[in-house]
N, C-alpha and C. Protein backbone atom coordinates (compact mmCIF):
# COMPACT_ATOMS: atom_id res chain seq x y z
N UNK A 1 134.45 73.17 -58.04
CA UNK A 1 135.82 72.72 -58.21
C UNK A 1 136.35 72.27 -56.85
N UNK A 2 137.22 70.99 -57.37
CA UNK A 2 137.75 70.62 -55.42
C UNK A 2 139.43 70.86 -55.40
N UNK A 3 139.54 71.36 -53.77
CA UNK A 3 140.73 71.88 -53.95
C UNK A 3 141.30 71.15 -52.76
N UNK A 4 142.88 70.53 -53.06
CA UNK A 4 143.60 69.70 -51.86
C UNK A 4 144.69 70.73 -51.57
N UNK A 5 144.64 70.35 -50.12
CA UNK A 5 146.27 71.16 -49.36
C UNK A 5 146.61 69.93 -48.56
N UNK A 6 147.77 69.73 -48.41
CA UNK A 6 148.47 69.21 -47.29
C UNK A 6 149.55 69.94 -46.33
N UNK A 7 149.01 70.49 -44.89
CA UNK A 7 149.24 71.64 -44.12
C UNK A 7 149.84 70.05 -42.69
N UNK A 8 151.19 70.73 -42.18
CA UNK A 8 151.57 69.86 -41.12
C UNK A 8 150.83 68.33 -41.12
N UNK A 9 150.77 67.64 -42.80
CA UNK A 9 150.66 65.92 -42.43
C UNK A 9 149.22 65.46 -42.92
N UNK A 10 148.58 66.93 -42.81
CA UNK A 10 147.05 66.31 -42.63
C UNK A 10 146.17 66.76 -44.25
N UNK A 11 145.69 65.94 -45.01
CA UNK A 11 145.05 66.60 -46.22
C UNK A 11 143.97 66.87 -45.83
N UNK A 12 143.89 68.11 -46.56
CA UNK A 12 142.71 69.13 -46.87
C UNK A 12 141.88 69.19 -47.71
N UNK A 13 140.36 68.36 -48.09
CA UNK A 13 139.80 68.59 -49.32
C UNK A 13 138.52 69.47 -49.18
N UNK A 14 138.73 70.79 -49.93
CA UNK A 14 137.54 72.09 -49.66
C UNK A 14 137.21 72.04 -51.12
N UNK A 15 135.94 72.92 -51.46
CA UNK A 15 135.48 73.19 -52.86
C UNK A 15 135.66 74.92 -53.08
N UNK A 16 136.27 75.67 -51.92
CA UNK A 16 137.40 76.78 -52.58
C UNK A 16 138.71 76.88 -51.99
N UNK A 17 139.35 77.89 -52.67
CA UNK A 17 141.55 77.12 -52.14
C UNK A 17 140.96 78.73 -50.87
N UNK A 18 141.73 77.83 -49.89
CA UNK A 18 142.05 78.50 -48.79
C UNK A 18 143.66 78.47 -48.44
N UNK A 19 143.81 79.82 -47.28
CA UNK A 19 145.06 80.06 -47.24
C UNK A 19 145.86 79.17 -46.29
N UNK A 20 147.18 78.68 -45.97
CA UNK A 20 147.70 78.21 -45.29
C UNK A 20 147.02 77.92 -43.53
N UNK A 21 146.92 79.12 -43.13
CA UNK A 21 146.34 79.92 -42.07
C UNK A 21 145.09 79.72 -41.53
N UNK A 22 144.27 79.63 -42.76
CA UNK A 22 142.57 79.14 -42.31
C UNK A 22 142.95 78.03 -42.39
N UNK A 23 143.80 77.28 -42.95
CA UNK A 23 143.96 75.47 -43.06
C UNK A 23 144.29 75.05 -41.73
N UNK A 24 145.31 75.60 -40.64
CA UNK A 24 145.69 75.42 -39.49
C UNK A 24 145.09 75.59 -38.59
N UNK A 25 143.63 76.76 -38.28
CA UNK A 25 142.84 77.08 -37.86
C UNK A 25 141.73 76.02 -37.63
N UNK A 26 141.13 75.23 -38.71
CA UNK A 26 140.74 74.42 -38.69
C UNK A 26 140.98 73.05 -38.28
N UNK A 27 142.36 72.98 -38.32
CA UNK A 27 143.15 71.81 -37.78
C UNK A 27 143.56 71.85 -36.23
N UNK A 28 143.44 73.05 -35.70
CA UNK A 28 143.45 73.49 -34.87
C UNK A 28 142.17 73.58 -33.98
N UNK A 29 140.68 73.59 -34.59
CA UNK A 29 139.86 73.21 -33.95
C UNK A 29 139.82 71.42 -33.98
N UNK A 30 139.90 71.18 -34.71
CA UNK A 30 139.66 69.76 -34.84
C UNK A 30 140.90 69.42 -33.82
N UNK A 31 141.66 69.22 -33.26
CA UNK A 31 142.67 68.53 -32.35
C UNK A 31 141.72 69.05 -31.45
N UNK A 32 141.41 70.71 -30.47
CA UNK A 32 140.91 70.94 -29.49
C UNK A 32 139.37 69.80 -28.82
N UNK A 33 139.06 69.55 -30.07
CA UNK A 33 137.57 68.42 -29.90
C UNK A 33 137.85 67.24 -30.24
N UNK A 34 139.32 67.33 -30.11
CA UNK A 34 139.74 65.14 -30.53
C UNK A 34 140.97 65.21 -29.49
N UNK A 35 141.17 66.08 -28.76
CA UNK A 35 142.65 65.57 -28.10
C UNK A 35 143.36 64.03 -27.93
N UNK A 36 144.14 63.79 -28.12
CA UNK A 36 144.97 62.23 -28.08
C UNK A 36 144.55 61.65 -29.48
N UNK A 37 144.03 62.64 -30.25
CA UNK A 37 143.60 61.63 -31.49
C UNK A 37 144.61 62.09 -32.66
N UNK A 38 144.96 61.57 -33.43
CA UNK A 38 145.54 61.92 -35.05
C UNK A 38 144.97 62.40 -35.77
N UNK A 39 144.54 63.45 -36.86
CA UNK A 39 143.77 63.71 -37.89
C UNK A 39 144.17 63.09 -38.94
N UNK A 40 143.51 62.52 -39.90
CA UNK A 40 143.86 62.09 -41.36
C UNK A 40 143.54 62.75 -42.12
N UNK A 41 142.48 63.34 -42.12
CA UNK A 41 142.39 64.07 -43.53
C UNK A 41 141.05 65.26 -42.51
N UNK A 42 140.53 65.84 -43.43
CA UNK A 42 139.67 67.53 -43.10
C UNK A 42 139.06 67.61 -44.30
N UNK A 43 137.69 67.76 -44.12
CA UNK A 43 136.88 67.81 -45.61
C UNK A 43 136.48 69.42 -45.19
N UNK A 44 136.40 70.10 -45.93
CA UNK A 44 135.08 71.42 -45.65
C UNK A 44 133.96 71.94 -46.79
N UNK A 45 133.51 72.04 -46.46
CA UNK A 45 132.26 72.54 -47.75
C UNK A 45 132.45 74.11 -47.72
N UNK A 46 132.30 75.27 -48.14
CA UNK A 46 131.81 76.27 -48.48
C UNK A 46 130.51 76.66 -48.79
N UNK A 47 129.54 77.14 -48.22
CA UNK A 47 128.13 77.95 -48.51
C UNK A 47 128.07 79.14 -48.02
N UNK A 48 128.49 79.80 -48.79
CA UNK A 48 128.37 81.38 -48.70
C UNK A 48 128.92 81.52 -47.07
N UNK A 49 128.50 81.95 -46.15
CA UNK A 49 128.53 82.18 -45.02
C UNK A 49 128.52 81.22 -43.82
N UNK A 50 128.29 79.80 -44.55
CA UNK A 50 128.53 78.50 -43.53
C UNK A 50 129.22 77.99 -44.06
N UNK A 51 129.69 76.90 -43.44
CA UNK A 51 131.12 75.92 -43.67
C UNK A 51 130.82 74.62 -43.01
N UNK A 52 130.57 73.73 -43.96
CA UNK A 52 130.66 72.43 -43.64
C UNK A 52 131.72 71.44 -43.23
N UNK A 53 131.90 70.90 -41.96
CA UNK A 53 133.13 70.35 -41.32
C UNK A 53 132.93 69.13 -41.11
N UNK A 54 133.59 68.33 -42.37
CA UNK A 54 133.69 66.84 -41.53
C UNK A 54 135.60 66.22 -41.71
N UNK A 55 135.65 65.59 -40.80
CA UNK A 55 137.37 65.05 -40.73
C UNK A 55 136.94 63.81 -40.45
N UNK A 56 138.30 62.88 -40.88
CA UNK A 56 138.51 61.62 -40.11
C UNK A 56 139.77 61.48 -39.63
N UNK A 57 139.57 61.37 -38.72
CA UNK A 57 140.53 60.29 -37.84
C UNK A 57 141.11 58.89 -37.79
N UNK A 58 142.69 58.34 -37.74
CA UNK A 58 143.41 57.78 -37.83
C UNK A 58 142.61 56.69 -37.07
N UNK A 59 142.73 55.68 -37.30
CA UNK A 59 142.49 54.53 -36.37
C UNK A 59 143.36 54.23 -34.88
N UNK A 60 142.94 54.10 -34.05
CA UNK A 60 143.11 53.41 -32.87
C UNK A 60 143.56 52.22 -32.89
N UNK A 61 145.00 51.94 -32.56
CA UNK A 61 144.95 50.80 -32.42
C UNK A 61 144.59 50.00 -30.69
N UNK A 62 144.51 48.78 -30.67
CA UNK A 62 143.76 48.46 -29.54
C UNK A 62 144.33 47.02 -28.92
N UNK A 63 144.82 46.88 -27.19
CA UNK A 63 145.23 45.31 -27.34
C UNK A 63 144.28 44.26 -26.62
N UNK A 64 144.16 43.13 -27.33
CA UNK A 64 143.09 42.06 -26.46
C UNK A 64 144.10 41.99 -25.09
N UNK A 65 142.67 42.43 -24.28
CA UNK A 65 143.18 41.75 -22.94
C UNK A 65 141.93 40.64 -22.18
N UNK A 66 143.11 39.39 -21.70
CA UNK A 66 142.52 38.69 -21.19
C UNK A 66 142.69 38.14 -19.75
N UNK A 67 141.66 37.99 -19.09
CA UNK A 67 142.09 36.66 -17.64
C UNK A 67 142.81 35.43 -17.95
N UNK A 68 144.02 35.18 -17.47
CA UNK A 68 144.19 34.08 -17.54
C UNK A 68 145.32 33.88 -15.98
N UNK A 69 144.86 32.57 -15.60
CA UNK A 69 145.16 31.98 -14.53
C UNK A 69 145.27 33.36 -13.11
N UNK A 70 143.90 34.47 -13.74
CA UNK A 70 144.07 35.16 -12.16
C UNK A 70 144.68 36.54 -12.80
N UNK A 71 145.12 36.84 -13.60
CA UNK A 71 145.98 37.73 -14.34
C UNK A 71 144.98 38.22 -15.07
N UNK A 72 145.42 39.84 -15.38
CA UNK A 72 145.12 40.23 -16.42
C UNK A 72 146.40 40.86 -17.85
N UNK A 73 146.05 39.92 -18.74
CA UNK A 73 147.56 39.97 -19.48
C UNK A 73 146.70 40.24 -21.03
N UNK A 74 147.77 40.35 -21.78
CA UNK A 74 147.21 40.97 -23.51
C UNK A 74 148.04 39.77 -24.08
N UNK A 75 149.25 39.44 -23.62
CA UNK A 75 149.95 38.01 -24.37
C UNK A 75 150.48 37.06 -23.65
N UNK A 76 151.03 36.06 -23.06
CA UNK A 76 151.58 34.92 -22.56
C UNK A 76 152.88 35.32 -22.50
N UNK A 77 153.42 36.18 -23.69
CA UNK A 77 155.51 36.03 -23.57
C UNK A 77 155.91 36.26 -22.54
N UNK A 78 155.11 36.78 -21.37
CA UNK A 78 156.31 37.04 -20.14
C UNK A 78 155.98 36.31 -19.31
N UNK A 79 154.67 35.15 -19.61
CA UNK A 79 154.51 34.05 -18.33
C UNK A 79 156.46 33.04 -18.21
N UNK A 80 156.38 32.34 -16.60
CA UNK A 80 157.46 31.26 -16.92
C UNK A 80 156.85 29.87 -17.36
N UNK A 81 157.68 28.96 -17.53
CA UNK A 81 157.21 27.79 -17.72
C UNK A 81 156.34 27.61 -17.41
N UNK A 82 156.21 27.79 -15.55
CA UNK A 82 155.06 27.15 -15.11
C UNK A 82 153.38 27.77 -15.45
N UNK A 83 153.72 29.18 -15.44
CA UNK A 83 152.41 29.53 -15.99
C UNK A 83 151.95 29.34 -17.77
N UNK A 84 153.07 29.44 -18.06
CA UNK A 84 152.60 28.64 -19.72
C UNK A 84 151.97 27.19 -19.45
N UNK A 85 152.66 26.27 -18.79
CA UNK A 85 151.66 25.30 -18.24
C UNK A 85 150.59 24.99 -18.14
N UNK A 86 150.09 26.16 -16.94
CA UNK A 86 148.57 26.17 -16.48
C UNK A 86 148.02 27.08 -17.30
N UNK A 87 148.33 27.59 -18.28
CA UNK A 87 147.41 27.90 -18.94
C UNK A 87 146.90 27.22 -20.15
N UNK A 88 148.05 26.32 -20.33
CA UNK A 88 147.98 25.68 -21.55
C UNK A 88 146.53 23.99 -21.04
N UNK A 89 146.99 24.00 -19.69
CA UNK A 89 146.34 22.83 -19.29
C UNK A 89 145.00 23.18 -19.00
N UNK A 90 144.60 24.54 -18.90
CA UNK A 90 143.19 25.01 -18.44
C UNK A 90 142.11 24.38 -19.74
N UNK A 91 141.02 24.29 -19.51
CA UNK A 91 139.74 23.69 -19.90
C UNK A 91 139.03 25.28 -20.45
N UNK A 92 139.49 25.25 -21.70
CA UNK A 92 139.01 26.22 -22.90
C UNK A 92 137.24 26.16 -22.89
N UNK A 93 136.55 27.48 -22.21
CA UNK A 93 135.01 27.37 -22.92
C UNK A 93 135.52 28.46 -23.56
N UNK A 94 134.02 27.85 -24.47
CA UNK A 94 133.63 29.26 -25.92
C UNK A 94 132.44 29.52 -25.65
C-alpha cells in the first residue's frame, strides 16, 4: 500500500504511514546533502530493517552568459546606444 504526507511543502511517498517526525528527519537529511537546493518530493521504500531513499529536487534555474564586445553579460538591456550598436554590427559566427 502507498502512503502520501505533505510535511513543510515537500511530498512524501512511502509504502508504510510514518509519523510527522520521521517525515522531517528525513527531510532533514536530505537538505544536509543538498544544501542551496529545494526538495520536491521524498520517495522511501520500507524493507524490514532498510529504507530505501530516493528524492528529487526542484530544478535550477540558470542564465546564458555571453562575451560580447569585451563584456561578460546574460542580456543587452543595460548596454547604451552605442554598445547596442557594436554589437548589433559585429560579424555573427556559428
Amino acid at each position: 500500500m502507498k502512503f502520501e504526507k505533505v510535511v513543510e511543502g515537500i511530498t512524501i511517498h512511502s509504502n508504510e504511514e510514518i509519523s510527522e517526525q520521521i517525515a522531517k528527519a528525513y527531510i532533514a537529511y536530505v537538505r544536509k546533502n543538498n544544501p542551496r537546493k529545494e526538495i520536491d518530493s521524498i520517495d522511501l521504500e520500507f524493507d524490514g530493517e532498510e529504507v530505501g531513499l530516493g528524492y528529487h529536487l526542484q530544478p535550477e534555474g540558470f542564465e546564458k552568459i555571453r562575451r560580447i564586445t569585451g563584456y561578460l553579460v546574460g542580456t543587452v538591456d543595460r548596454f547604451n546606444d552605442a554598445k547596442r550598436a557594436e554589437e548589433h554590427d559585429r560579424v555573427k559566427h556559428a
